[in-house]
Protein backbone atom coordinates (compact mmCIF):
# COMPACT_ATOMS: atom_id res chain seq x y z
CA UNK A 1 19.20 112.41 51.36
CA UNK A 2 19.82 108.85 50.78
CA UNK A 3 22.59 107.51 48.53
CA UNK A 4 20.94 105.52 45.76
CA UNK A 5 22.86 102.17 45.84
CA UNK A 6 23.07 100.16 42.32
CA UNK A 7 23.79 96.70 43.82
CA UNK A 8 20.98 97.26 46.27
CA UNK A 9 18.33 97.93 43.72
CA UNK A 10 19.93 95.04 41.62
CA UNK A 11 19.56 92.43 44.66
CA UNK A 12 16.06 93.43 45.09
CA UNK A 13 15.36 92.97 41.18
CA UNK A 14 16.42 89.56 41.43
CA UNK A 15 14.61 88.39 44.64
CA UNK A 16 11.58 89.86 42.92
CA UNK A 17 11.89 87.53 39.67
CA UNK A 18 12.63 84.36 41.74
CA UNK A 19 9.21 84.96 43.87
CA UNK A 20 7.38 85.46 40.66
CA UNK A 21 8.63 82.19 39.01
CA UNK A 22 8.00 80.01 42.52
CA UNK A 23 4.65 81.27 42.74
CA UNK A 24 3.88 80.60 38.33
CA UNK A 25 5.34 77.57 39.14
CA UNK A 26 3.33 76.78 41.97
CA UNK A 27 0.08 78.13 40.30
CA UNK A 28 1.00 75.91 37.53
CA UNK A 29 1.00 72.69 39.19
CA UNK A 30 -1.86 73.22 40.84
CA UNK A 31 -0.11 73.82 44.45
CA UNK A 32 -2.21 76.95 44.61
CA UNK A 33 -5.56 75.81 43.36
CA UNK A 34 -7.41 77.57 45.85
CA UNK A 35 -6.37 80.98 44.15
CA UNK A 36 -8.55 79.84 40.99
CA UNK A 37 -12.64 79.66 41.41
CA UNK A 38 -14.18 75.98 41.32
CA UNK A 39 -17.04 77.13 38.83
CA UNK A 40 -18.24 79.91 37.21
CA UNK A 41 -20.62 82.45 39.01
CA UNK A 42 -24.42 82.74 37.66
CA UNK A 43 -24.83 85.63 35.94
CA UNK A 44 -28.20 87.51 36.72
CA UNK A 45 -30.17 89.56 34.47
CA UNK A 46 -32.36 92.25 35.88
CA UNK A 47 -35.29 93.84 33.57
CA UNK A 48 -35.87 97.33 34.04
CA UNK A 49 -39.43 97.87 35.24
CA UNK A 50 -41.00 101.46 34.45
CA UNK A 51 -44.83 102.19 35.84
CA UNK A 52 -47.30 104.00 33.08
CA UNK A 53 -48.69 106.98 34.63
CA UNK A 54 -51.89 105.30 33.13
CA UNK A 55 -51.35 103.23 36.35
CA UNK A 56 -52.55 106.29 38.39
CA UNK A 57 -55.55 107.44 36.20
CA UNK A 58 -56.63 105.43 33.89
CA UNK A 59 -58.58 107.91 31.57
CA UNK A 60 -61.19 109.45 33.72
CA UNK A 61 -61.70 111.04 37.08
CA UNK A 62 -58.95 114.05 38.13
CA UNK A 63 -55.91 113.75 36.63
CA UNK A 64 -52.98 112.39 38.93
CA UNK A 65 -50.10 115.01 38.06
CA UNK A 66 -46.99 113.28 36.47
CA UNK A 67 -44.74 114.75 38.67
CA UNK A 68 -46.39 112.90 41.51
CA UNK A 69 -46.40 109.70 39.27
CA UNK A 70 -42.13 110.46 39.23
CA UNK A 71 -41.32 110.67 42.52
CA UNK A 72 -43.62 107.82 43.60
CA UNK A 73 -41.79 105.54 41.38
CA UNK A 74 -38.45 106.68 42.68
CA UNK A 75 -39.33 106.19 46.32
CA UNK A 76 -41.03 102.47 45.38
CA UNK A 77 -37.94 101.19 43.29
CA UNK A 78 -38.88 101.66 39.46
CA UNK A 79 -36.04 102.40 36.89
CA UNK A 80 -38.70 104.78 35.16
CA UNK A 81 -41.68 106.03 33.97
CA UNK A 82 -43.63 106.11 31.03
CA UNK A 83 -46.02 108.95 30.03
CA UNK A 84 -49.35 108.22 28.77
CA UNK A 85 -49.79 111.35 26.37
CA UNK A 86 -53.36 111.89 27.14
CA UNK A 87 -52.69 111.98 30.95
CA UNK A 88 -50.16 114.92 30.25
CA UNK A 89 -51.97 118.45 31.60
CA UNK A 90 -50.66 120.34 29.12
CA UNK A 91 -48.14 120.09 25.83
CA UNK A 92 -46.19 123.08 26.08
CA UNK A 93 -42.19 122.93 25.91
CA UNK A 94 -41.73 124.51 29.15
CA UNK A 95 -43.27 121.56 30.79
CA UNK A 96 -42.11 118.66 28.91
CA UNK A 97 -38.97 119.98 30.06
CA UNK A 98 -40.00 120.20 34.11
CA UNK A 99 -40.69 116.31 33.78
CA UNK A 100 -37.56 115.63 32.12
CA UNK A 101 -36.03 117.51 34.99
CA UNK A 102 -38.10 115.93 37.50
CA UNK A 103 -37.36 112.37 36.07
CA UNK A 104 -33.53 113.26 36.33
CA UNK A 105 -33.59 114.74 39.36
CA UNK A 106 -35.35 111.25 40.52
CA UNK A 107 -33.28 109.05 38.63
CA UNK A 108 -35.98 107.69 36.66
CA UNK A 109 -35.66 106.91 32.90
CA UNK A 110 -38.40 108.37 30.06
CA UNK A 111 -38.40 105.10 28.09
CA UNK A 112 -42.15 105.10 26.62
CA UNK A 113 -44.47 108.20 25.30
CA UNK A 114 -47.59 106.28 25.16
CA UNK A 115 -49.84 108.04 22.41
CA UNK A 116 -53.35 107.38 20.13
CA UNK A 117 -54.30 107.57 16.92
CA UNK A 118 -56.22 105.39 13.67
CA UNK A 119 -55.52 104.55 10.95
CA UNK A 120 -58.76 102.63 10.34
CA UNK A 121 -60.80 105.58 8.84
CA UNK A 122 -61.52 105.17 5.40
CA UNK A 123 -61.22 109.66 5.03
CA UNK A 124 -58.83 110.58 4.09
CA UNK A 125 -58.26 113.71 5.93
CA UNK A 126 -59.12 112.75 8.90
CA UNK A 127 -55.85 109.92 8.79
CA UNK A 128 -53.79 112.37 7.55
CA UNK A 129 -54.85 114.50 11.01
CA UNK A 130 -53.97 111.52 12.96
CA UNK A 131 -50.45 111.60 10.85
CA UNK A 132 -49.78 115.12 11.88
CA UNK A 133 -50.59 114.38 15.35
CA UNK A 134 -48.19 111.67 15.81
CA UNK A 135 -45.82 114.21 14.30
CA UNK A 136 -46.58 116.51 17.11
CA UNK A 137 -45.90 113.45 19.60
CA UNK A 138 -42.94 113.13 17.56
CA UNK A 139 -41.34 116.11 18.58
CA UNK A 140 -42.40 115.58 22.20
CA UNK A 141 -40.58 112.74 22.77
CA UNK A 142 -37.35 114.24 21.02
CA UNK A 143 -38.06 117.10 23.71
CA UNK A 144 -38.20 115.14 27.09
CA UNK A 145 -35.96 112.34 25.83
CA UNK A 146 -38.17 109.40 25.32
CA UNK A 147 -36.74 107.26 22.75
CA UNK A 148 -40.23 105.44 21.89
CA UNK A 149 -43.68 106.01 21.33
CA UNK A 150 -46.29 103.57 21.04
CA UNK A 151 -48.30 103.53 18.24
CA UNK A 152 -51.88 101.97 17.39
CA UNK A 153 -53.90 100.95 14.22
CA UNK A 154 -56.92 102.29 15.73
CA UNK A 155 -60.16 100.58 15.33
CA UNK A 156 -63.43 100.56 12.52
CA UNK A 157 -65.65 101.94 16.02
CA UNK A 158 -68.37 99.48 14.56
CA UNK A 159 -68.53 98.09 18.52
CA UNK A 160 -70.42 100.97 20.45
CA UNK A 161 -69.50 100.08 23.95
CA UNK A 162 -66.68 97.28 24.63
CA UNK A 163 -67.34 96.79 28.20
CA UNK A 164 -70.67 96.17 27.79
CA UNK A 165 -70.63 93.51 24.73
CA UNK A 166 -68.84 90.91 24.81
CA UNK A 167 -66.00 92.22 22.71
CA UNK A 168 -63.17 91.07 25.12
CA UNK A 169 -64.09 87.76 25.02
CA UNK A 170 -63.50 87.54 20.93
CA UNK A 171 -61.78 90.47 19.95
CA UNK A 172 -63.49 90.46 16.67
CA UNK A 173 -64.72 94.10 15.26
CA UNK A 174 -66.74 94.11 11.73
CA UNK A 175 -65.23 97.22 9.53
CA UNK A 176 -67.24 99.58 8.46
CA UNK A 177 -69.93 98.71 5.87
CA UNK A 178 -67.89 98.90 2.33
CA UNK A 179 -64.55 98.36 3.49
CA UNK A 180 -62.42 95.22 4.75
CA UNK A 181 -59.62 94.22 6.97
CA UNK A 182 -57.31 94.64 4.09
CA UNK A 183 -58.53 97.86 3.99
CA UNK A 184 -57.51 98.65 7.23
CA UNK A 185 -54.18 96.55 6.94
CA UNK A 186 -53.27 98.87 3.79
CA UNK A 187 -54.24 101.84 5.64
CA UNK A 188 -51.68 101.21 8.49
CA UNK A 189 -49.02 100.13 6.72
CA UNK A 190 -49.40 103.65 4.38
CA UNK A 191 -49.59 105.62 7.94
CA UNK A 192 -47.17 103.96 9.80
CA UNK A 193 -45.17 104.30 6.96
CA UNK A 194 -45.04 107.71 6.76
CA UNK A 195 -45.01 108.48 10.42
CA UNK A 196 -41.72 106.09 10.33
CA UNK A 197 -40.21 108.64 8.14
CA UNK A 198 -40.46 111.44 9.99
CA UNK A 199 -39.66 109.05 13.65
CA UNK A 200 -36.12 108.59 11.54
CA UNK A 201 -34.65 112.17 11.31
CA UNK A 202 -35.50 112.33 14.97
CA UNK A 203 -33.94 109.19 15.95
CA UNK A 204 -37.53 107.69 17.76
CA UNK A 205 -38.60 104.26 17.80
CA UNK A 206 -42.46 103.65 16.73
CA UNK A 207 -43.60 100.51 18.64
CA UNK A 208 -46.31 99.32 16.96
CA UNK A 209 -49.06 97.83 19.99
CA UNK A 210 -51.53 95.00 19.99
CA UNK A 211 -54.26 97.08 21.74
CA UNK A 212 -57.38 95.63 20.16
CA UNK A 213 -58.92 96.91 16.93
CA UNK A 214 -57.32 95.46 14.01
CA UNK A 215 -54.11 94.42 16.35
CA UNK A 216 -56.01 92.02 18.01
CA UNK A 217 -55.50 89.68 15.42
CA UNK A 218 -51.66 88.72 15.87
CA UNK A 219 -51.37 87.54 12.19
CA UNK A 220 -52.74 91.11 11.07
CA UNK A 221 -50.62 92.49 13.46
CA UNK A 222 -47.31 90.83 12.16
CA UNK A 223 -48.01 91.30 8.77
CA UNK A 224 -47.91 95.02 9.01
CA UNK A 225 -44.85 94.58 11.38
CA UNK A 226 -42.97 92.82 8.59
CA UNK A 227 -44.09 95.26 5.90
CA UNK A 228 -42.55 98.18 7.68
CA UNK A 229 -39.11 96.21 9.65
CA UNK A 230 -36.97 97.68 7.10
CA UNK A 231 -36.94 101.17 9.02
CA UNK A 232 -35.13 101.20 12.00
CA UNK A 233 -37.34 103.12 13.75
CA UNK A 234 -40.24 100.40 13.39
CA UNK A 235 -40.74 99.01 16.69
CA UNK A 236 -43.31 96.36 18.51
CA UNK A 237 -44.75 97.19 21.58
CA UNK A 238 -45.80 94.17 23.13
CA UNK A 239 -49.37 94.51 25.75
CA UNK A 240 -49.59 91.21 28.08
CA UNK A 241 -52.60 91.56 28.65
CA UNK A 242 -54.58 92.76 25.06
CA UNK A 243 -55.26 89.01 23.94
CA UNK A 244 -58.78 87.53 23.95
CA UNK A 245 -58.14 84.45 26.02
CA UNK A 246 -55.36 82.91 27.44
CA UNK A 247 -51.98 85.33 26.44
CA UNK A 248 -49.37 83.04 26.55
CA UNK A 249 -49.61 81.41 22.96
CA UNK A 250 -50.10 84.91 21.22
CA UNK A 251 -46.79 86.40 23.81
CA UNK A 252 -44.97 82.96 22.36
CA UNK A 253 -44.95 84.55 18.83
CA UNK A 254 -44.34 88.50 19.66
CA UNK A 255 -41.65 87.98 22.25
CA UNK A 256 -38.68 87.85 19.61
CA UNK A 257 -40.38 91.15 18.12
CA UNK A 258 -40.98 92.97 21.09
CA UNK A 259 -39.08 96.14 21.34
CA UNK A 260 -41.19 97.19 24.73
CA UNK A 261 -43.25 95.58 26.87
CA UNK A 262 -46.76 96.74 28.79
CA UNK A 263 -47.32 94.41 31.60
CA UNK A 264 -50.98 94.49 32.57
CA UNK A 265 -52.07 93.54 36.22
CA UNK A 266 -55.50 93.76 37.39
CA UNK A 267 -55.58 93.60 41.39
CA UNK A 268 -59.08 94.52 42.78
CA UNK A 269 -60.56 93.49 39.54
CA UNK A 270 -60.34 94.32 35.50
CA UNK A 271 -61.51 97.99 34.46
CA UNK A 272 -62.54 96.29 31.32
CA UNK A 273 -61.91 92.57 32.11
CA UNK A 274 -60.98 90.12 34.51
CA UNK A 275 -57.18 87.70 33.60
CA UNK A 276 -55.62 85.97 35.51
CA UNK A 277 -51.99 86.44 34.43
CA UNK A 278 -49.08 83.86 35.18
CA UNK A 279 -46.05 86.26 35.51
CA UNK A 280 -43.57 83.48 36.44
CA UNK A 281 -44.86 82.00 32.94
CA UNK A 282 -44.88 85.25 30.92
CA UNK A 283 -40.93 85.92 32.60
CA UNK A 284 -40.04 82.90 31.06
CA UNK A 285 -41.40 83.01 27.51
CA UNK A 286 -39.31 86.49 27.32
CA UNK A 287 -36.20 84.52 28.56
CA UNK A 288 -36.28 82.66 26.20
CA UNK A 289 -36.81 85.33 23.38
CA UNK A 290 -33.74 87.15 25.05
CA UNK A 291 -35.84 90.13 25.53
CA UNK A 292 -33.50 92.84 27.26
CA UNK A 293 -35.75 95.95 27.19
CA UNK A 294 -38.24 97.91 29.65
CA UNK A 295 -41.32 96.57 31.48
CA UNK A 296 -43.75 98.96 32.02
CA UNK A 297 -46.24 98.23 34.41
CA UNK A 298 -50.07 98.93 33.15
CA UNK A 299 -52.13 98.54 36.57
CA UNK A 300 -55.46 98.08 35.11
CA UNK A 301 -57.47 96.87 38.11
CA UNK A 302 -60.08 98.47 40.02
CA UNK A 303 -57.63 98.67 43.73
CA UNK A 304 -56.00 101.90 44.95
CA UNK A 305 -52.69 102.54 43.28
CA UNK A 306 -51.35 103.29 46.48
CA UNK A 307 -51.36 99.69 47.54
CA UNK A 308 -51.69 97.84 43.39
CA UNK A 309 -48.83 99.61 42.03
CA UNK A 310 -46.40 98.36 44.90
CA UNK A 311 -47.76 94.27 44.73
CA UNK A 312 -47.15 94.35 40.76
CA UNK A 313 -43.83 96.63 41.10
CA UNK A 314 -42.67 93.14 43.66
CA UNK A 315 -44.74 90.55 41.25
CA UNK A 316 -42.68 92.01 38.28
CA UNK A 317 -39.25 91.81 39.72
CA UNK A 318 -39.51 88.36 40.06
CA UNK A 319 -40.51 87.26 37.15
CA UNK A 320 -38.05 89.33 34.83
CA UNK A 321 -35.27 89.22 36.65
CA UNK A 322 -33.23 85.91 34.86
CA UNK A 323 -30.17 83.75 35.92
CA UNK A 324 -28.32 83.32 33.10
């Protein structure tokens, strides 16, 4: 074995500190100013985009199994999936558990339980039933790991059939004979409110939509918004495409609310209606807002998912994914 040798060690000690203060030095004077970087990098900021199994049946026909909805999204590039409630083929616990192992297995994140109830009934009975179910959706998301569920006011059902008036193009529903907005307004608020309390002790988020009815008018909408903020599970779910008109003024003033996003596209033409949608536009007004959260693509057009879900997947990406 080699003899340790003091001096040796000692010598190589000091050659050691004089490289050390050549190169500081060196650095120092700028002898060496290739070593530092000439600017500062652009930092990019990429949105994760999750597709609604709504995307894949959008409330009638066979149902397009969830599982299916995963693993398509894995192979196409999402970062996850949200679950529209209703499009769920059954509630049991063994298989809300399956998808959350599906969506692990797949590396997809649960962001979003989409769910439905109103609170624009003037019985009683009937919104406390709606309360009790969004208890049971509650507990669902708790289950399979979805920190938010989206939440409506619900609507005075005063306009038969939507798509064949021309609802869409004011948004505007009469309440029921007897009753008014404020009504309605008070009625949410009291709901929500109590929903919110149980959404607490579970640690869920209640995002609060504009999806027509009563939340189609954005004041109404941010009134009961700011009347239940205090909670921190009170939430705003933010729908691109639910505004009568043009979006872009009404996304303008729920951006710096939104706590989720529903981006609607419409390839092969509108289900319900026909907008053209400037994504590059809508990209920047949440910029701007520094909105950080999930996308979550609503494909709402008449064309095959096969081939729609893919274009808006590639027309999303671009427009939420910022240099900053």
């Amino acid at each position: 074995m080699k003899n340790f040798d003091v001096s040796e060690s000692a010598d190589s000690r000091r050659s050691w500190f004089k490289k050390t203060a050549v190169l500081g030095s060196a650095l120092l004077t700028g002898s060496l100013a290739e070593a530092a970087p000439e600017a500062k990098l652009a930092a990019t900021r990429r949105l994760p985009i999750a597709v609604s199994t709504y995307s894949y049946w959008p409330l009638s026909g066979p149902k397009y199994p969830i599982k299916n909805v995963i693993e398509d999204a894995a192979r196409l590039g999402f970062d996850g999936v949200e679950i529209l409630h209703r499009s769920m083929e059954e509630d049991t616990v063994a298989y809300q558990n399956k998808l959350k192992r599906i969506a692990f297995d797949n590396g997809m994140a649960l962001p979003l339980l989409s769910i439905h109830q109103n609170f624009l009934q003037p019985d009683v009975a009937k919104r406390k039933a709606d309360i009790e179910h969004t208890y049971k959706c509650i507990d669902m998301a708790s289950q399979m790991g979805i920190p938010c569920v989206r939440m409506n006011t619900g609507s005075w059902g005063t306009v038969k059939n939507k798509r064949q008036t021309d609802y869409y193009t004011h948004g505007v529903e009469p309440p029921i004979e007897g009753y008014t907005d404020e009504d309605g307004i008070k009625w949410t608020i009291d709901g929500m409110g109590e929903c919110l309390q149980y959404a607490e002790k579970q640690g869920i988020v209640l995002a609060l939509e504009n999806h027509w009815g009563l939340s189609s008018n954005i004041e109404y909408l941010l009134r009961m918004y700011n009347a239940l903020k205090s909670s921190p599970s009170m939430g705003l779910n933010v729908d691109t495409g639910n505004f009568v008109g043009e979006p872009y003024a009404g996304l303008e003033k729920l951006a710096p609310y939104a706590t989720i996003v529903q981006a609607k596209t419409y390839f092969g033409g509108g289900t319900f209606y026909d907008k053209a949608m400037d994504y590059d536009r809508i990209g920047k007004i949440f910029q701007k807002a520094n909105y950080k959260g999930f996308v979550s693509l609503e494909m709402e057009g008449k064309e095959d998912p096969k081939t729609s879900v893919p274009k808006s997947l590639e027309m999303l990406r671009k427009a939420f994914t910022f240099t900053v």
